[in-house]
C-alpha atoms as a PDB file:
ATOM      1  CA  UNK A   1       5.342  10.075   7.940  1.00  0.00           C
ATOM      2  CA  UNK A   2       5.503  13.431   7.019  1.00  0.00           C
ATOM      3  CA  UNK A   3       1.760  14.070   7.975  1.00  0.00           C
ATOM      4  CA  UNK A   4       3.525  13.623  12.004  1.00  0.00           C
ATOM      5  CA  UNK A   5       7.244  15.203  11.055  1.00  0.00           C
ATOM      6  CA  UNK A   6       8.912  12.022  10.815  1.00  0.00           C
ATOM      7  CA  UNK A   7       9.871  13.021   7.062  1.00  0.00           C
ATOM      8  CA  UNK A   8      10.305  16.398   5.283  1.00  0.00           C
ATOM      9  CA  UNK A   9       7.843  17.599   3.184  1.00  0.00           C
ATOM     10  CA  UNK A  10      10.673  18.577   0.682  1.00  0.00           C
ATOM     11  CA  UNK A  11      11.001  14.828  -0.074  1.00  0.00           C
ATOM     12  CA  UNK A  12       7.692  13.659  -0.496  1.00  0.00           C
ATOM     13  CA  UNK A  13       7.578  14.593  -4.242  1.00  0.00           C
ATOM     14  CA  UNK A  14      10.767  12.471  -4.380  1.00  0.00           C
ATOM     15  CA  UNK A  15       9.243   9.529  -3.258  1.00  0.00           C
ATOM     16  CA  UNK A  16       6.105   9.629  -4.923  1.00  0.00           C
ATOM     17  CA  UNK A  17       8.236  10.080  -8.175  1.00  0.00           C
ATOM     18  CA  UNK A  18      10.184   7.083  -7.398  1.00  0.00           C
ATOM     19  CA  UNK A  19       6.765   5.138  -6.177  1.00  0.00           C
ATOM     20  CA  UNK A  20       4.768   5.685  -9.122  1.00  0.00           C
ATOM     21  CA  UNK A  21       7.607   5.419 -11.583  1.00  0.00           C
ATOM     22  CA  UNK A  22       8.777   2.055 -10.062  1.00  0.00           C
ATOM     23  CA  UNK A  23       5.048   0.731 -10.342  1.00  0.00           C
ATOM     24  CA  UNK A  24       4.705   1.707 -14.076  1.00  0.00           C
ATOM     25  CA  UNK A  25       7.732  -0.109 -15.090  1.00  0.00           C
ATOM     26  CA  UNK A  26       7.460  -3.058 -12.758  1.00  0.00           C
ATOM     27  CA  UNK A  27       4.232  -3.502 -14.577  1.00  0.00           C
ATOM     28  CA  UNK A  28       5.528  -3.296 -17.770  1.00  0.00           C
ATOM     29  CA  UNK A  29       8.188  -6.206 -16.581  1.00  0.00           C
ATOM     30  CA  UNK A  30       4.932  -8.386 -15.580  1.00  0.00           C
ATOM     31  CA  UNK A  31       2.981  -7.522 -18.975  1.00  0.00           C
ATOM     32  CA  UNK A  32       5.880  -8.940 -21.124  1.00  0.00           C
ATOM     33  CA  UNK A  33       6.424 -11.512 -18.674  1.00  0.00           C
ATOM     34  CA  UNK A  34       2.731 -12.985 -18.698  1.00  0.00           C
ATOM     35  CA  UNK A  35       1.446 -11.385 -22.077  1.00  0.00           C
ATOM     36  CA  UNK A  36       1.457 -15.097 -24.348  1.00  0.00           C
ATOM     37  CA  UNK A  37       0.045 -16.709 -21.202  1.00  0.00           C
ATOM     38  CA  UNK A  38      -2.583 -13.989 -20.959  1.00  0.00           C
ATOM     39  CA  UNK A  39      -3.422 -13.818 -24.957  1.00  0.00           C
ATOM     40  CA  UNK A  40      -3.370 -17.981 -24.915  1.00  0.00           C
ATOM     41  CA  UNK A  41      -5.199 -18.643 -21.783  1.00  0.00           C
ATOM     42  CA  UNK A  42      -7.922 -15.370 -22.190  1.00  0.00           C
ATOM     43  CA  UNK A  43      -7.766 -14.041 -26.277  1.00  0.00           C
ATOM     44  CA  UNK A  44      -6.463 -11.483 -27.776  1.00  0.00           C
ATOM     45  CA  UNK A  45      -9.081  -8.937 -26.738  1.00  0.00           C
ATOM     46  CA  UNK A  46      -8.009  -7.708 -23.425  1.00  0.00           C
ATOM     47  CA  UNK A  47     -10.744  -7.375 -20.861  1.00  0.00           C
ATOM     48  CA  UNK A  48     -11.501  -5.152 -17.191  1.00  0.00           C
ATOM     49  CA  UNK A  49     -14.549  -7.365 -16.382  1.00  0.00           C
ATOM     50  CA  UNK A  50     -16.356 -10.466 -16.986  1.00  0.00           C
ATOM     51  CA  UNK A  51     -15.108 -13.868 -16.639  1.00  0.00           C
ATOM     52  CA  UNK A  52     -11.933 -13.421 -18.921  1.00  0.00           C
ATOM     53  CA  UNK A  53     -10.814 -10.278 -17.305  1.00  0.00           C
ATOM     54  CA  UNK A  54      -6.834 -10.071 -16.870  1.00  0.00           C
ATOM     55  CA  UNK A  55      -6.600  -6.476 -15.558  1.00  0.00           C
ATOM     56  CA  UNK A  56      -6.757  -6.601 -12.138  1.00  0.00           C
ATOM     57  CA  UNK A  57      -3.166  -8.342 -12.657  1.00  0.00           C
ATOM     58  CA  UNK A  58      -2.102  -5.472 -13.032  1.00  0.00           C
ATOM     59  CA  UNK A  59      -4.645  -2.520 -10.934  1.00  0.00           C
ATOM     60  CA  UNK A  60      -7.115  -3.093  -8.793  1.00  0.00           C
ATOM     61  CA  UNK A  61     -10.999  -3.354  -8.932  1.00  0.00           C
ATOM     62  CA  UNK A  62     -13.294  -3.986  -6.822  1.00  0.00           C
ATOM     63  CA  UNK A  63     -16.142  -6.713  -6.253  1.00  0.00           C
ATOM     64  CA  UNK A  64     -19.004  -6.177  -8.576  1.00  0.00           C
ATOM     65  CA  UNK A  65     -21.095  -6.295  -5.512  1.00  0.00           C
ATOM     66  CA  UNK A  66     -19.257  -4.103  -3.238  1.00  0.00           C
ATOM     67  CA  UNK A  67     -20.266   0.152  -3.146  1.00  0.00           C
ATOM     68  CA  UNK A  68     -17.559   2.586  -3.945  1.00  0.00           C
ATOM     69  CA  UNK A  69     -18.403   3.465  -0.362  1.00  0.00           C
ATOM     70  CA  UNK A  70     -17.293   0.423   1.088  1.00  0.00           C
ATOM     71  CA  UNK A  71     -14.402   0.204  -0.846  1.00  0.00           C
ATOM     72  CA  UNK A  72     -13.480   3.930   0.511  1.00  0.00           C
ATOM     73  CA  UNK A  73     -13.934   2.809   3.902  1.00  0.00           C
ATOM     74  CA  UNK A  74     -12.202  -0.708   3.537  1.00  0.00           C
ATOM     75  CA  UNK A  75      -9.154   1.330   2.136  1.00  0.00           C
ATOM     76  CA  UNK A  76      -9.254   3.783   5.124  1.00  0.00           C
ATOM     77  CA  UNK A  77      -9.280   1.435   7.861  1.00  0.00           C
ATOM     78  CA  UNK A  78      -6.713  -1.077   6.156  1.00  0.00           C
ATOM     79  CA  UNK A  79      -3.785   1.424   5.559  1.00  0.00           C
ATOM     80  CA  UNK A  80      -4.800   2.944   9.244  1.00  0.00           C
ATOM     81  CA  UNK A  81      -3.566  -0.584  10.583  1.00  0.00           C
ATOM     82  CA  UNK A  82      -0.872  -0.786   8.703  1.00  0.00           C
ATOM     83  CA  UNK A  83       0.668   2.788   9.157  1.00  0.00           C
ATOM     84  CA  UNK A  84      -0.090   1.884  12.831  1.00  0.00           C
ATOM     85  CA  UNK A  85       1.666  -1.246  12.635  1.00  0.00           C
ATOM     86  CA  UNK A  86       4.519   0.665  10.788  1.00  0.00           C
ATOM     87  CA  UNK A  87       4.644   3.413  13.244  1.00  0.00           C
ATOM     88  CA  UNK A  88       4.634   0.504  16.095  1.00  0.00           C
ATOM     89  CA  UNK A  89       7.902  -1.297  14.555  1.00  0.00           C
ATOM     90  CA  UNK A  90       9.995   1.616  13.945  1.00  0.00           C
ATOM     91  CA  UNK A  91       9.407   3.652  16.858  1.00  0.00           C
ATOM     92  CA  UNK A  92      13.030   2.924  18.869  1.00  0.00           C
ATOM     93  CA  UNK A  93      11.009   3.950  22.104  1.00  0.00           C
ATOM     94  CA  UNK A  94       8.471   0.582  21.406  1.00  0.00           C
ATOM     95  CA  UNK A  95       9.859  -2.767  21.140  1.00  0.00           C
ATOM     96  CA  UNK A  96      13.401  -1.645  19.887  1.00  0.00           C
ATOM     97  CA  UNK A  97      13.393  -3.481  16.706  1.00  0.00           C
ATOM     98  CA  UNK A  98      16.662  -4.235  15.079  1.00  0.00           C
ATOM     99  CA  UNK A  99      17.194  -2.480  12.034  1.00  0.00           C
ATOM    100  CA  UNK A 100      17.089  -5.558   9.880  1.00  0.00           C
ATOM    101  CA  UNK A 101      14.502  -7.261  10.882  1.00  0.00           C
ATOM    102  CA  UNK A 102      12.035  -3.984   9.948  1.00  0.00           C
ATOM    103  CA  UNK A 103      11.398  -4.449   6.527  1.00  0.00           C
ATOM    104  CA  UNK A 104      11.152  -8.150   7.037  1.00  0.00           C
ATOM    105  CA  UNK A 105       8.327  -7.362   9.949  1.00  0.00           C
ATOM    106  CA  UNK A 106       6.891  -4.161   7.648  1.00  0.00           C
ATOM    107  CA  UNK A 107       6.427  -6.853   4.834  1.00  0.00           C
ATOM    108  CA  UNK A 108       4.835  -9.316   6.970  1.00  0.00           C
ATOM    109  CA  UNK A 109       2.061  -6.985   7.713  1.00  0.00           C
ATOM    110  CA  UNK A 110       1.448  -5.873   4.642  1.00  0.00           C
ATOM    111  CA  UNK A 111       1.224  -9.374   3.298  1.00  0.00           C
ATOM    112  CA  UNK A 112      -1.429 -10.281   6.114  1.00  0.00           C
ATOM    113  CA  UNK A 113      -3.455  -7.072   5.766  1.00  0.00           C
ATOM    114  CA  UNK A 114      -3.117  -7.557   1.992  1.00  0.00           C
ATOM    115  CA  UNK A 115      -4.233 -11.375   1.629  1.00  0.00           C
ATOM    116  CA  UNK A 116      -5.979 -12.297   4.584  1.00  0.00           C
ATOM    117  CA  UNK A 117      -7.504  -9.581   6.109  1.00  0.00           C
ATOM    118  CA  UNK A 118      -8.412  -6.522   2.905  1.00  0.00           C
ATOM    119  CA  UNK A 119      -7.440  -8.357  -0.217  1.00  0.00           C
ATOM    120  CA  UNK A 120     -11.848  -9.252  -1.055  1.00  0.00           C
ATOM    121  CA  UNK A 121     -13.703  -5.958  -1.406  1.00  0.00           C
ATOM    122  CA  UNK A 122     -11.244  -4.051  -3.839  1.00  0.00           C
ATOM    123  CA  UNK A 123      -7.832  -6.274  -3.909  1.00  0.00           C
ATOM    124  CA  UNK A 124      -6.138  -4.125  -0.990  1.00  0.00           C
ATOM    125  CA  UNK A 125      -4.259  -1.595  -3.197  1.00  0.00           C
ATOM    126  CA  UNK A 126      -3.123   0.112  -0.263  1.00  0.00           C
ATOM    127  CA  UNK A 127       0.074   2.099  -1.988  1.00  0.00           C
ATOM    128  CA  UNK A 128      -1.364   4.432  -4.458  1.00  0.00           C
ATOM    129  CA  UNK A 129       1.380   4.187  -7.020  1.00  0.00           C
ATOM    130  CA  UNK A 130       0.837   0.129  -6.566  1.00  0.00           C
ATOM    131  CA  UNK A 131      -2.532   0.800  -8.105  1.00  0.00           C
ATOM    132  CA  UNK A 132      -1.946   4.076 -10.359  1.00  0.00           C
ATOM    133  CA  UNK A 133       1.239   2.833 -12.296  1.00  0.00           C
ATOM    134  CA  UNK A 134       0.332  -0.158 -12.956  1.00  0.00           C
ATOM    135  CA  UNK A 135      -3.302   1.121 -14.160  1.00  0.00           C
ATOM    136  CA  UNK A 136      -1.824   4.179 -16.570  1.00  0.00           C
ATOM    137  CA  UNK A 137       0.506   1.206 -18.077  1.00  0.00           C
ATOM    138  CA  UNK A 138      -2.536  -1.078 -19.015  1.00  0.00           C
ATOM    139  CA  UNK A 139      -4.635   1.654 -20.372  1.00  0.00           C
ATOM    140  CA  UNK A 140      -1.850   1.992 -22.739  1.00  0.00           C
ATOM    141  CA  UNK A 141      -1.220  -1.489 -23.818  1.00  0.00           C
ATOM    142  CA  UNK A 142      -4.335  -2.900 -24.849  1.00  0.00           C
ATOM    143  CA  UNK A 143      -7.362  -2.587 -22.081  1.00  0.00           C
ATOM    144  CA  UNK A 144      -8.053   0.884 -22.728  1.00  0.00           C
ATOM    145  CA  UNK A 145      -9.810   3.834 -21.072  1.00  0.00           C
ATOM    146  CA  UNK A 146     -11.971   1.234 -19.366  1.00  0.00           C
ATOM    147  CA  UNK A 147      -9.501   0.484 -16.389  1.00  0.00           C
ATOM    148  CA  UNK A 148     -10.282   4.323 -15.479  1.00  0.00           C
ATOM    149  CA  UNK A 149     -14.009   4.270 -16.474  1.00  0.00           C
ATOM    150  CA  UNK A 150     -15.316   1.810 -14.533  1.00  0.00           C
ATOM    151  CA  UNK A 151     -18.533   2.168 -12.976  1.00  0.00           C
ATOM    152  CA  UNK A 152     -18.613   6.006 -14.898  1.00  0.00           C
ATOM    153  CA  UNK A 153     -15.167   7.094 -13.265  1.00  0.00           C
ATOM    154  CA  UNK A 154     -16.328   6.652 -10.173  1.00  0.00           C
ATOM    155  CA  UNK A 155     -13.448   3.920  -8.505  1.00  0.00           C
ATOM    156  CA  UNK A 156     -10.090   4.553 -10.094  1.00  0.00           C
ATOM    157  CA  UNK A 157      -9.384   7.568  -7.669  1.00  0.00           C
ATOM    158  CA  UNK A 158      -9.949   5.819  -4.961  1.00  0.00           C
ATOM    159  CA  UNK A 159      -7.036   3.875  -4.789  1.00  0.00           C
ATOM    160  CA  UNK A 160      -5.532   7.446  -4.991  1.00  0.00           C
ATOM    161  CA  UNK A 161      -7.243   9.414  -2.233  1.00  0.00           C
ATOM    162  CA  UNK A 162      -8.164   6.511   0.443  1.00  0.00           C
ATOM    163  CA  UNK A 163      -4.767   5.187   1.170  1.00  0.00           C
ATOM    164  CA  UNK A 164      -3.244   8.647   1.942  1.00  0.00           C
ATOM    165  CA  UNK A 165      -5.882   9.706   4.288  1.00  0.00           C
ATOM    166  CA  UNK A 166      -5.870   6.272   5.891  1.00  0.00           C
ATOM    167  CA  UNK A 167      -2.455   6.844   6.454  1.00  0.00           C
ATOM    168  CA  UNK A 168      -2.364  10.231   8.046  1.00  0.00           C
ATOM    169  CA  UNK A 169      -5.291   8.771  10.293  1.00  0.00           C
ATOM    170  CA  UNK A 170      -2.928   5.456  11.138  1.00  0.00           C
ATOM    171  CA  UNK A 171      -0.425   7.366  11.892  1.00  0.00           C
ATOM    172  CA  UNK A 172      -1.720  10.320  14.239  1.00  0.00           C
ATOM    173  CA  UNK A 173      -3.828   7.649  16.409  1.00  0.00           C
ATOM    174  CA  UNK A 174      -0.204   6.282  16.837  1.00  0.00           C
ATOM    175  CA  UNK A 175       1.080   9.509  18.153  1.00  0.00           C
ATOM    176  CA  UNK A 176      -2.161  10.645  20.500  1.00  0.00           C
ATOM    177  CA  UNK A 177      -2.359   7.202  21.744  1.00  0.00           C
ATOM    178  CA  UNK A 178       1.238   6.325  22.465  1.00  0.00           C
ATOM    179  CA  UNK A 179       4.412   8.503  21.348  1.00  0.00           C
ATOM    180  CA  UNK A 180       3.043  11.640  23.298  1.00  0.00           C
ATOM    181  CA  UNK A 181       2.965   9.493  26.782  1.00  0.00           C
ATOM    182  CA  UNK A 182       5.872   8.298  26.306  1.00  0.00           C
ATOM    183  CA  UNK A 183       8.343   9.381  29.583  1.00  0.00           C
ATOM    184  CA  UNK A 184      11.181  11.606  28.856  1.00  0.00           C
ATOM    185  CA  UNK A 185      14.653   9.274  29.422  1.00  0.00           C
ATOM    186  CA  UNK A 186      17.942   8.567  26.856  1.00  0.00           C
ATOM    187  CA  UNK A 187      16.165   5.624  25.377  1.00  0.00           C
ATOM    188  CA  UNK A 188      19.339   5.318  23.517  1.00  0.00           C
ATOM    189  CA  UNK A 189      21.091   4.621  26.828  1.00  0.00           C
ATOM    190  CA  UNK A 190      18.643   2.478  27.973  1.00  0.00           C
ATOM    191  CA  UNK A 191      18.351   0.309  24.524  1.00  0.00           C
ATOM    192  CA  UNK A 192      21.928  -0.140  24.634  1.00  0.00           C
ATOM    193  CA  UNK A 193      22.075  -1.828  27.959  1.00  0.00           C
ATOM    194  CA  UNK A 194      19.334  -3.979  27.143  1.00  0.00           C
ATOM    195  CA  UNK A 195      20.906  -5.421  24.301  1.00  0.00           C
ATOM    196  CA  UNK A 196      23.983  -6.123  26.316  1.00  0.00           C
ATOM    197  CA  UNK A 197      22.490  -7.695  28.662  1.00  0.00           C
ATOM    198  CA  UNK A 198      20.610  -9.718  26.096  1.00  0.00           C
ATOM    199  CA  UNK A 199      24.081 -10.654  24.624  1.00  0.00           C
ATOM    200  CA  UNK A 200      25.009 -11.793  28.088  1.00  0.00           C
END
């Protein structure tokens, strides 16, 4: 958002604070949560890969047979769609959709990009501080400097760099492909009477 001036760059830092804070401690709630199920189900000695590995529950990794590449490129083009999609439902200028029915419609896409369409390669991480927070917290409680060395360092930043270029990509095609042709009117105006004749 801030990449197209929707959102100061003074309150980025803000929000990636709150982001990546938010993700450590919600994954902290799921480890104690889930921990005796985890221990019960899998051992005691907590594992990144193999056929008893529990840390993807809490970051991402992707397929043993998928390239870092393709991983890169899956990330790119999934948080493209959905910054698009984003960009689509809260521009007042597009459909006009009511305030409360955005997060509901944000989720929804993020859901279907996340599970049906991006979820195989790399398990969609799509918000960096989904992946990151939740990653730092395991290292520290049991599965080690493995989450970050996997496959010689060469995947945990990816979850960190993809998304946000994704993102700015999303969102500009959104603006060079629609916002700049929209025609100059009080859209305000014009929302206003549409609603009221909707009520009608």
């Amino acid at each position: 958002m801030a990449a197209i001036g929707k959102l100061s760059w003074l309150k980025v830092p803000h929000y990636f604070a709150a982001q990546y804070i938010g993700a450590f401690f919600g994954a902290m709630a799921t480890y104690f949560v889930y921990i005796e199920a985890i221990t019960s189900n899998f051992g005691v000695d907590l594992q990144t890969e193999g056929a008893n590995a529990t840390a993807s529950i809490f970051g991402t990794f992707p397929q043993s047979e998928v390239s870092v590449g393709t991983c890169f490129l899956d990330q790119v083009i999934c948080v493209s769609l959905f910054l698009l999609i984003i960009q689509a439902i809260t521009d007042e200028r597009n459909m006009g959709c009511p305030k409360g029915l955005i997060p509901i419609a944000i989720g929804i896409a993020d859901l279907s990009l996340m599970i049906f369409a991006f979820g195989f390669n790399c398990g969609a991480p799509i918000n960096p501080a989904r992946d990151f927070g939740p990653r730092l917290f395991s290292s520290l409680v049991g599965y080690g400097g493995e989450v970050f060395s996997l496959r010689g360092y060469n995947y945990f930043w990816l979850p960190l760099v993809a998304p946000h270029i994704g993102g700015i990509i999303g969102s500009w095609i959104y603006v060079i492909c629609i916002s700049l042709h929209w025609p100059a009117q009080n859209f305000d105006v014009e929302r206003t009477y549409v609603e009221m004749n909707t009520v009608k």
